[in-house]
N, C-alpha and C. Protein backbone atom coordinates (compact mmCIF):
# COMPACT_ATOMS: atom_id res chain seq x y z
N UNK A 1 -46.45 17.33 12.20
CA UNK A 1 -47.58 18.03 12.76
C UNK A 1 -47.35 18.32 14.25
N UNK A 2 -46.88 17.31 15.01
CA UNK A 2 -46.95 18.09 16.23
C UNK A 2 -45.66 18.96 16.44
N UNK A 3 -44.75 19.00 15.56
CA UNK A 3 -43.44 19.65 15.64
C UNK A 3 -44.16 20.89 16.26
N UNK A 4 -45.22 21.30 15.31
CA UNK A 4 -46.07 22.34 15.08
C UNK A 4 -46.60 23.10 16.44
N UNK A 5 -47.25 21.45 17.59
CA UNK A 5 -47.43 22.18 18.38
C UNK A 5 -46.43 22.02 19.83
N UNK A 6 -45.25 21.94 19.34
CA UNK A 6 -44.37 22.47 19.85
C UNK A 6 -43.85 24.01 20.38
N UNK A 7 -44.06 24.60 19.58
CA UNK A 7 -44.39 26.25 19.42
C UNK A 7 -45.63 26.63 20.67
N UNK A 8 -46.69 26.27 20.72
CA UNK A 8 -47.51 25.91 21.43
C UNK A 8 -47.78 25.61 22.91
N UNK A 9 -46.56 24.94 23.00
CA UNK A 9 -46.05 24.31 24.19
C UNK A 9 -45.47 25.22 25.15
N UNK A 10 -43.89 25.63 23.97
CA UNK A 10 -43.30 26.90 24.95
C UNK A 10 -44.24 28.13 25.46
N UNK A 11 -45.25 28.32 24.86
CA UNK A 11 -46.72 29.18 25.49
C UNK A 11 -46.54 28.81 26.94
N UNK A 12 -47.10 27.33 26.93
CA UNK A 12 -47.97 26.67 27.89
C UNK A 12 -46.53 26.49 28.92
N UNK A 13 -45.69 26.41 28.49
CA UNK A 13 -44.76 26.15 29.26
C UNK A 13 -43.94 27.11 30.16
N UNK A 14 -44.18 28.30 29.20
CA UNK A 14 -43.89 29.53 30.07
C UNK A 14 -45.07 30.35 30.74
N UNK A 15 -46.46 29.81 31.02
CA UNK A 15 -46.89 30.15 31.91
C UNK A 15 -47.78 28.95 32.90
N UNK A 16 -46.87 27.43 32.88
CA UNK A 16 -47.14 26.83 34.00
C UNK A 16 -46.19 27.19 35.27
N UNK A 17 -45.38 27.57 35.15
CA UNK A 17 -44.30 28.34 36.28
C UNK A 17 -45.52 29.20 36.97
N UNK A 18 -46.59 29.53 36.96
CA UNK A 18 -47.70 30.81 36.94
C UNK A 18 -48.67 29.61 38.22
N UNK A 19 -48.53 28.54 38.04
CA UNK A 19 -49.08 27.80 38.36
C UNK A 19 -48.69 27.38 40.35
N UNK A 20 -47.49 28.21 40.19
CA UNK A 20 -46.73 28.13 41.88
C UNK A 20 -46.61 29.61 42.31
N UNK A 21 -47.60 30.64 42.19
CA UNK A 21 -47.15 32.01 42.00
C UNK A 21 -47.84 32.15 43.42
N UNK A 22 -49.29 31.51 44.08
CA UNK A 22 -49.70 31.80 45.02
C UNK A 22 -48.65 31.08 46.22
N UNK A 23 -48.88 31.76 47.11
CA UNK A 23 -48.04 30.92 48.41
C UNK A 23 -48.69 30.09 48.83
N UNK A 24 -47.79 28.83 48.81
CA UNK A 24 -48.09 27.53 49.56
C UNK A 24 -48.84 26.54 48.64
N UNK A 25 -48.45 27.62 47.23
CA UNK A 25 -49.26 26.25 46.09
C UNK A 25 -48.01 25.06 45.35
N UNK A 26 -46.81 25.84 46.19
CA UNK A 26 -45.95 24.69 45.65
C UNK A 26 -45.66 23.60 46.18
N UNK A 27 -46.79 23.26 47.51
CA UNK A 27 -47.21 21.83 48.00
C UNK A 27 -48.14 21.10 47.77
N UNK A 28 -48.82 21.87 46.27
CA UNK A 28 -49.59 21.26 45.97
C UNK A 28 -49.64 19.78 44.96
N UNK A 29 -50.24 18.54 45.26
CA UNK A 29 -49.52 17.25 44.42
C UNK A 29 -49.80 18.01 43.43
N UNK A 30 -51.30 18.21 43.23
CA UNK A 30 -51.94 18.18 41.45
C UNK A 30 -51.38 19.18 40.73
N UNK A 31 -50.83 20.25 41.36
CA UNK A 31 -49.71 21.01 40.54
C UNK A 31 -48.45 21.05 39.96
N UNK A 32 -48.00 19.95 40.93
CA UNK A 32 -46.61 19.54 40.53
C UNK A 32 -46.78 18.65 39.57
N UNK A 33 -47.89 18.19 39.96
CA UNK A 33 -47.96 16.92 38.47
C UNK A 33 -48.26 17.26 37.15
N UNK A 34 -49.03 18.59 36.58
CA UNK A 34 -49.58 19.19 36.06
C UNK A 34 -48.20 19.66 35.42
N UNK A 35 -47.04 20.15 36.28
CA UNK A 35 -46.14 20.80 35.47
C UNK A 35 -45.53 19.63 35.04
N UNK A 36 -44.80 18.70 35.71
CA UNK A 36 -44.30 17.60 35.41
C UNK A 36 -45.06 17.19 33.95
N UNK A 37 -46.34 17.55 33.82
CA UNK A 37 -47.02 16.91 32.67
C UNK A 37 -46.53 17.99 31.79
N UNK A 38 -46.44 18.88 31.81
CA UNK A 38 -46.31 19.67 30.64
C UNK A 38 -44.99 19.70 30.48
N UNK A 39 -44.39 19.66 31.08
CA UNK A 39 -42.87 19.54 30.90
C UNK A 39 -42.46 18.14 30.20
N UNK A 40 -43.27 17.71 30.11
CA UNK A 40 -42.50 16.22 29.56
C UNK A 40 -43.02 16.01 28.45
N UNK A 41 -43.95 17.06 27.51
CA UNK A 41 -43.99 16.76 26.39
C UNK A 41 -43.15 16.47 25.19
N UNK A 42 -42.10 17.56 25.60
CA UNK A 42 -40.84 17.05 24.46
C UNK A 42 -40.41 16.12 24.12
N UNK A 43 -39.96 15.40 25.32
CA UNK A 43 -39.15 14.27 25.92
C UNK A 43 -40.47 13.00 25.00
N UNK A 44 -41.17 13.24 25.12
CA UNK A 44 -42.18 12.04 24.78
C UNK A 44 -42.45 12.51 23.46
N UNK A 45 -42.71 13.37 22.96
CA UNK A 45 -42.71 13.56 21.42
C UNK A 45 -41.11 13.29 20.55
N UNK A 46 -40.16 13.30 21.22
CA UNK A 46 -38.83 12.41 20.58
C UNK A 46 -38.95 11.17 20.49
N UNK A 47 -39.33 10.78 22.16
CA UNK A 47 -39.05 9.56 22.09
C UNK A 47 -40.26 8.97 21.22
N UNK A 48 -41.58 9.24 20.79
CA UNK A 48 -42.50 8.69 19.87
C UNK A 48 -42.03 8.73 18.59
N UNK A 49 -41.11 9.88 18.26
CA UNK A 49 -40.88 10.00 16.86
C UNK A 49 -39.64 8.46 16.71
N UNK A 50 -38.40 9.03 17.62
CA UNK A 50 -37.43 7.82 17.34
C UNK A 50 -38.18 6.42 17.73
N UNK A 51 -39.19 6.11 18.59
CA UNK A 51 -39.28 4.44 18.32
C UNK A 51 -40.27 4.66 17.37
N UNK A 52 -40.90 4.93 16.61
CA UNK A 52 -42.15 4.86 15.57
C UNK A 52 -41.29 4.61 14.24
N UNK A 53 -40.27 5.15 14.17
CA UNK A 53 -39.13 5.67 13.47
C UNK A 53 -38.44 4.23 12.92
N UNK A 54 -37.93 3.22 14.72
CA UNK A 54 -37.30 2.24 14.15
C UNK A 54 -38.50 1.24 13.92
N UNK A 55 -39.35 1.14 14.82
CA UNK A 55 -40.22 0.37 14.24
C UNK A 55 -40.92 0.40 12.76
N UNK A 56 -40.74 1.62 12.18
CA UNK A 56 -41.20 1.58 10.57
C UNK A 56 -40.23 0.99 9.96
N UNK A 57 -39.16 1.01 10.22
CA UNK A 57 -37.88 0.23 9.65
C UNK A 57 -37.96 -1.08 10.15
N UNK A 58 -38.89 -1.81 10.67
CA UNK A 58 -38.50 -3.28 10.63
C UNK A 58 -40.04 -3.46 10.55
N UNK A 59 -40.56 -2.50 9.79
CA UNK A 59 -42.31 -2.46 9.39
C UNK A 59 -43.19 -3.23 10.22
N UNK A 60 -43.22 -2.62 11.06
CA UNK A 60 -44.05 -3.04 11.82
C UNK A 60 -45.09 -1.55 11.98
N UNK A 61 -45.89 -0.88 10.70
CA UNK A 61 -46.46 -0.25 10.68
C UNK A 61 -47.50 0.38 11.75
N UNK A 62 -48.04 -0.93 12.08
CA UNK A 62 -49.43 -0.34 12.90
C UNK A 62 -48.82 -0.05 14.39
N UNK A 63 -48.19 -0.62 14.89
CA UNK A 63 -47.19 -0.37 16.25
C UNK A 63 -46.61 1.47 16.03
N UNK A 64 -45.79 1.35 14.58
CA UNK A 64 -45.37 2.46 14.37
C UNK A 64 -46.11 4.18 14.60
N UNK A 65 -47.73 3.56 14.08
CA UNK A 65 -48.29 4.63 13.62
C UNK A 65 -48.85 4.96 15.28
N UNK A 66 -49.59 3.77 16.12
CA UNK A 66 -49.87 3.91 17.11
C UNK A 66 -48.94 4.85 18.36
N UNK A 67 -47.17 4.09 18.21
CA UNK A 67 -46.20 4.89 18.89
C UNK A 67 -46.11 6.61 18.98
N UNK A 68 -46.55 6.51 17.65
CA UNK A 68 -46.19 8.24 16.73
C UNK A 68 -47.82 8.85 17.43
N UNK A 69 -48.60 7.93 17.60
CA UNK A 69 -49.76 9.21 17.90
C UNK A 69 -49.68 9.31 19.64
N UNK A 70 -48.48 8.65 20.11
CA UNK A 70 -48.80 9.61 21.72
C UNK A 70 -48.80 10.92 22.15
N UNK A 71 -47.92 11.59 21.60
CA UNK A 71 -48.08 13.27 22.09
C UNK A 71 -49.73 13.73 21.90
N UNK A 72 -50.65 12.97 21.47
CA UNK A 72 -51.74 13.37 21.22
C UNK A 72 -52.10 13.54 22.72
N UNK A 73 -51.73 12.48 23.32
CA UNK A 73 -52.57 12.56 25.00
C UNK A 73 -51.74 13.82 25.39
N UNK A 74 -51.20 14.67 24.91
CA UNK A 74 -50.96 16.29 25.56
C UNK A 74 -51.79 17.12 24.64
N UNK A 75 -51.88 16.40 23.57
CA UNK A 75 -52.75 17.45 22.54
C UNK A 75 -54.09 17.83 22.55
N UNK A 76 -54.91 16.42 22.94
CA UNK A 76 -55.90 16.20 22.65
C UNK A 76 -56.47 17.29 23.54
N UNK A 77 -56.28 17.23 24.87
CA UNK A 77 -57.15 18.11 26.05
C UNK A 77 -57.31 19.54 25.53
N UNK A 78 -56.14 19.88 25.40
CA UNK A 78 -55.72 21.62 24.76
C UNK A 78 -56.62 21.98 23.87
N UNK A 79 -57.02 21.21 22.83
CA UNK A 79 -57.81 20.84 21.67
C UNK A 79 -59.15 21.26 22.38
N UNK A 80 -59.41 20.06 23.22
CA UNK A 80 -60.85 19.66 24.10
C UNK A 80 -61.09 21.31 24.51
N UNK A 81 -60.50 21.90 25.37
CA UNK A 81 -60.47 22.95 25.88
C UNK A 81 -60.73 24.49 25.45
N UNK A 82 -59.91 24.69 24.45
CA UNK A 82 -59.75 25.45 23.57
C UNK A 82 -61.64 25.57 22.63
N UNK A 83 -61.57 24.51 22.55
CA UNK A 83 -63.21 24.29 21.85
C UNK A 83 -64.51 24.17 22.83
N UNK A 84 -64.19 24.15 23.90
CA UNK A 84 -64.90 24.14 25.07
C UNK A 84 -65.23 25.61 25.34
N UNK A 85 -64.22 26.03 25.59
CA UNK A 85 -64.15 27.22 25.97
C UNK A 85 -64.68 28.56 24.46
N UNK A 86 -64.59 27.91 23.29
CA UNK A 86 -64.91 29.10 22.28
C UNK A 86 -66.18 28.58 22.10
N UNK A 87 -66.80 27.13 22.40
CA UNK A 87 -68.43 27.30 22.18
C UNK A 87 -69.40 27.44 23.15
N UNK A 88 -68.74 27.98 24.19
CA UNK A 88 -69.31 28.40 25.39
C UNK A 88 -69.86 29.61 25.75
């Protein structure tokens, strides 16, 4: 499922670069962090899949399932947002 919103991502990812377009916004912290955040979804949706992955192999299920639902904290907001914004 989130492979899924992977697709999704490269969206979001090719227009946080959009995010340093004004001058003098590339001193901004909360922007840099913002990209830094979106940029590191990949990286954290591997690494959730491979440790969820070995931890199902030495069954330790509930650890597993918990590991596997972090990319949600990139998901969830987009979600939040997206529905914010269409029942508005």
């Amino acid at each position: 499922m989130f492979v899924l919103f992977t697709f999704v991502w490269i969206f979001f990812a090719m227009m946080s670069v959009m995010m340093f377009d004004t001058p003098g916004s590339e001193k901004l912290l909360w922007a840099q962090a913002l990209f830094a955040a979106i940029w590191i979804y990949p990286l954290a949706l591997l690494a959730s899949m491979i440790v969820s992955w070995i931890l199902y192999h030495y069954r330790k299920m509930k650890t597993a399932v918990t590991i596997g639902m972090v990319p949600l904290l990139w998901v969830l907001p987009i979600v939040a947002l997206l529905g914010y914004a269409n029942l508005s």
